[in-house]
C-alpha atoms as a PDB file:
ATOM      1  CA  UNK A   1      95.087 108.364  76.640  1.00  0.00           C
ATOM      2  CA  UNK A   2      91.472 108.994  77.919  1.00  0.00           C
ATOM      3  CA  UNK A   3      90.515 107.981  81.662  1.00  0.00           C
ATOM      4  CA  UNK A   4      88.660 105.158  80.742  1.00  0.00           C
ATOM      5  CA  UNK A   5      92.163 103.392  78.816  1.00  0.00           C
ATOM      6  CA  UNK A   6      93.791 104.783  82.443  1.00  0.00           C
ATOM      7  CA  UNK A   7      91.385 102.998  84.274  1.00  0.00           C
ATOM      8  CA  UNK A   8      91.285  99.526  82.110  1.00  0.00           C
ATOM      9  CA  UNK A   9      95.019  99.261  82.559  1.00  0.00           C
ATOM     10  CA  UNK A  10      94.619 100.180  86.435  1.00  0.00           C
ATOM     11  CA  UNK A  11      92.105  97.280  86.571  1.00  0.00           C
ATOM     12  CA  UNK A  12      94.674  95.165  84.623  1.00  0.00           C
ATOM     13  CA  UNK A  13      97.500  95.606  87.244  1.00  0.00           C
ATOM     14  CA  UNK A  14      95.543  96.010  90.813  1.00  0.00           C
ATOM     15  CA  UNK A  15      92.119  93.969  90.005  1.00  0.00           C
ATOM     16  CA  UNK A  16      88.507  94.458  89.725  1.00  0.00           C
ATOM     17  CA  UNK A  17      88.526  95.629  93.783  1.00  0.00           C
ATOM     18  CA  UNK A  18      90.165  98.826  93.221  1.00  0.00           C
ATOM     19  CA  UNK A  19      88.141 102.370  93.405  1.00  0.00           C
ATOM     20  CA  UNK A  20      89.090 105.443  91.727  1.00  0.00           C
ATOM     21  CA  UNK A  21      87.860 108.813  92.837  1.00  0.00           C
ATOM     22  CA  UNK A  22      85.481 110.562  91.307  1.00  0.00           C
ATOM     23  CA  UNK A  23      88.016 113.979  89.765  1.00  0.00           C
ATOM     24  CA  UNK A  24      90.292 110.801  88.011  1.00  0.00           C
ATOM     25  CA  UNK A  25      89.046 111.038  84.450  1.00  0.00           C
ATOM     26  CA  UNK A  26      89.216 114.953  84.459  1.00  0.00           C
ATOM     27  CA  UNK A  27      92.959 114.483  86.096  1.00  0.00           C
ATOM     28  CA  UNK A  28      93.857 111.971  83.373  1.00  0.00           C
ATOM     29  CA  UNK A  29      92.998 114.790  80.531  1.00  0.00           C
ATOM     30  CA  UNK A  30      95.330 117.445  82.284  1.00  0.00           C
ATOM     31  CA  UNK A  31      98.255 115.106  81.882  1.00  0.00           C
ATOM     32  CA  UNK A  32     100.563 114.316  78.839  1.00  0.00           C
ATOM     33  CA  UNK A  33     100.873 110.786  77.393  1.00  0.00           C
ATOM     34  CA  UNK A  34     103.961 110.064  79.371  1.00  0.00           C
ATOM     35  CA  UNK A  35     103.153 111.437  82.520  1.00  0.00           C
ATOM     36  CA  UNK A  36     100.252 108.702  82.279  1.00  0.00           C
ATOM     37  CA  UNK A  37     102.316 106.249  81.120  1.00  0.00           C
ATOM     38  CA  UNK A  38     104.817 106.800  84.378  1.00  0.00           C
ATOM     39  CA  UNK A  39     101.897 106.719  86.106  1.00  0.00           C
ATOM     40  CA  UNK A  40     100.907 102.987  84.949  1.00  0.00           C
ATOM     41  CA  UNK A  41     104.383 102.034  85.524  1.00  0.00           C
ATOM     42  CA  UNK A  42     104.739 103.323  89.005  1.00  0.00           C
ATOM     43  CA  UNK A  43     101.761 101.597  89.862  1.00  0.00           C
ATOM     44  CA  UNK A  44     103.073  98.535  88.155  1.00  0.00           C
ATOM     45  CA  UNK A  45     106.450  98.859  91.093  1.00  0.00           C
ATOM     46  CA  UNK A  46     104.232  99.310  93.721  1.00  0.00           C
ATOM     47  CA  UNK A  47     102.169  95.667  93.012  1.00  0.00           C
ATOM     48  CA  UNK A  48     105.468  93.818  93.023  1.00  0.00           C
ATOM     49  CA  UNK A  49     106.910  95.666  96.435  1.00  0.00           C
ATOM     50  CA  UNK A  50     109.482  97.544  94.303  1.00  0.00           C
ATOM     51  CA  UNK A  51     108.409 101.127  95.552  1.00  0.00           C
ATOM     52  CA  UNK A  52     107.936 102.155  99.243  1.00  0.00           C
ATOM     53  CA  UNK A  53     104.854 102.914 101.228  1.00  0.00           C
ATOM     54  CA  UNK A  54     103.962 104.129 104.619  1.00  0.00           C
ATOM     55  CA  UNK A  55     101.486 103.102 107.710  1.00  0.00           C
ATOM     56  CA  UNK A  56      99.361 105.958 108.371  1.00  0.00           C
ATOM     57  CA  UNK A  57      99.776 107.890 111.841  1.00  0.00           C
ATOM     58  CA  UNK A  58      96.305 107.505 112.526  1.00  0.00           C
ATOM     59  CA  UNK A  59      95.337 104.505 114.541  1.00  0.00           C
ATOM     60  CA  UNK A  60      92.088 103.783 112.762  1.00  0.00           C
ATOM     61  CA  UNK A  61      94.184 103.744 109.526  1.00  0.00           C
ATOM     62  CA  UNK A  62      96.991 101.186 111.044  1.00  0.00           C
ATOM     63  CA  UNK A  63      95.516  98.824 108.980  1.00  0.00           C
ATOM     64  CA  UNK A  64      96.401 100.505 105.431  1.00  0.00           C
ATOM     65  CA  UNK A  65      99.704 100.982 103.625  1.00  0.00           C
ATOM     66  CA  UNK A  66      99.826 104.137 101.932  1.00  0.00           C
ATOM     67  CA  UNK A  67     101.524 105.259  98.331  1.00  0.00           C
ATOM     68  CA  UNK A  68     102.406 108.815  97.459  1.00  0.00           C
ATOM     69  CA  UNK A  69     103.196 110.563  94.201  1.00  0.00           C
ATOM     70  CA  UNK A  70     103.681 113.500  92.603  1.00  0.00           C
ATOM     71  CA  UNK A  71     102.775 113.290  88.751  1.00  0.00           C
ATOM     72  CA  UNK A  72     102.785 116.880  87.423  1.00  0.00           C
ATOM     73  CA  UNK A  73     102.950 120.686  89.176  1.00  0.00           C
ATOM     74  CA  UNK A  74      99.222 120.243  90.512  1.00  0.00           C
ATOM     75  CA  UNK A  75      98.486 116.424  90.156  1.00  0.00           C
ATOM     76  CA  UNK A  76      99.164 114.271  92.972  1.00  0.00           C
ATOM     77  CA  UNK A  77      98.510 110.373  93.673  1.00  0.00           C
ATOM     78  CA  UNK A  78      97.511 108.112  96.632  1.00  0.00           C
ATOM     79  CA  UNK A  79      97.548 104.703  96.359  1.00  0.00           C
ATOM     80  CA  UNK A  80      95.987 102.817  98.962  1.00  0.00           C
ATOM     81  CA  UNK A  81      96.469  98.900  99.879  1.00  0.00           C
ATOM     82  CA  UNK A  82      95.241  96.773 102.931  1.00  0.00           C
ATOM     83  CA  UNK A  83      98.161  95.173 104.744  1.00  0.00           C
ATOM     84  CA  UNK A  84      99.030  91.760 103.502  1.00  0.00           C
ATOM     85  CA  UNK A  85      96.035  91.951 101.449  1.00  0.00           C
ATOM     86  CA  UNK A  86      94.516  94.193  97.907  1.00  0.00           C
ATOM     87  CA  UNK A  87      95.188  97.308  96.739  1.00  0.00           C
ATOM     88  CA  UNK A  88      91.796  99.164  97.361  1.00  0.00           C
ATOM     89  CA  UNK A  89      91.978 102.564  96.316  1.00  0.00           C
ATOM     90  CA  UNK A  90      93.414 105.046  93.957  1.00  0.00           C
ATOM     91  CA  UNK A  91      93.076 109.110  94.401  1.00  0.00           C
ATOM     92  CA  UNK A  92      94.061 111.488  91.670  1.00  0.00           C
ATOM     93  CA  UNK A  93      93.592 114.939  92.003  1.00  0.00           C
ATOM     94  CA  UNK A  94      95.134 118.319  92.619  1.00  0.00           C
ATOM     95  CA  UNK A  95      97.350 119.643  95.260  1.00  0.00           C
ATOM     96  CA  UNK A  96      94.260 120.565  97.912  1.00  0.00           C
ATOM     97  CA  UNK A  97      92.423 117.466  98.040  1.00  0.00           C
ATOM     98  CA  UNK A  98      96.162 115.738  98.237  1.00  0.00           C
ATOM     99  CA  UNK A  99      96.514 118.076 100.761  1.00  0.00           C
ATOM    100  CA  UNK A 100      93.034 117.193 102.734  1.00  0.00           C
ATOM    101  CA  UNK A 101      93.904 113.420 101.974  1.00  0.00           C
ATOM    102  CA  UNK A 102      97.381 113.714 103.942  1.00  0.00           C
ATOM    103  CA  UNK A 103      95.891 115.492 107.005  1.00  0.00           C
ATOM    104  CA  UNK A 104      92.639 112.772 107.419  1.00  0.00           C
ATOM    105  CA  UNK A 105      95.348 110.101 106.922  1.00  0.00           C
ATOM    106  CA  UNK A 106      97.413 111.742 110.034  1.00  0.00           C
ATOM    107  CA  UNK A 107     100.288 112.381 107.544  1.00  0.00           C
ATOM    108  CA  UNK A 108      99.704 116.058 107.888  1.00  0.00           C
ATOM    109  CA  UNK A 109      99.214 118.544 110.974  1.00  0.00           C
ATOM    110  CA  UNK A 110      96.825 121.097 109.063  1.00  0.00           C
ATOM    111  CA  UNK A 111      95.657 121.367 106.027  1.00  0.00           C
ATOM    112  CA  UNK A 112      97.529 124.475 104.397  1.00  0.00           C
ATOM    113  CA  UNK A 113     100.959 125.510 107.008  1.00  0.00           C
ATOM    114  CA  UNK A 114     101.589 121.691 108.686  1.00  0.00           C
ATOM    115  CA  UNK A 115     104.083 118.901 108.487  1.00  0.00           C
END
């Protein structure tokens, strides 16, 4: 599967509203078929309230319920949704900017040796 057939079925589940980061095409082409296809199903649980999310610690982020995953050794997932309303945002990329997500979130103490 090539990003852009990622992306069309992301648009298909969360709506026309949702962003992707700019590394998600080159992420999609690291992954195998299935892992992509996981992936696409995961995101499928977490539109009908079937997987579980998180409030950020970070007051200015109160507002936003967060989704985490881990999709292969280096690729990681956040999936980002506006309480009670749209799903806004999807990040996929490798372990460092997951890492740099996590700590501007609150989720994390420092960027390399924290929570």
């Amino acid at each position: 599967m090539e990003g852009k057939e990622v992306r069309q079925k992301l648009l298909e589940i969360f709506g026309s509203q949702i962003k992707f980061n700019k590394n998600f095409d080159s992420s999609v082409i690291k992954l195998k078929e299935s892992m992509l296809n996981d992936l696409i199903e995961w995101c499928k649980r977490c539109k009908e309230n079937k997987e579980l999310g998180s409030v950020p610690q970070k007051k200015e982020f109160k507002h936003l319920y967060i989704f985490f995953r881990k999709i292969a050794s280096d690729t990681r997932v956040i999936l980002i949704k506006e309480q009670n309303k749209d799903f806004i945002e999807i990040t996929m990329d490798d372990h460092k900017a997951y890492d740099n997500a996590r700590l501007k979130l609150g989720y994390k103490k420092n960027s390399y040796y924290g929570s």
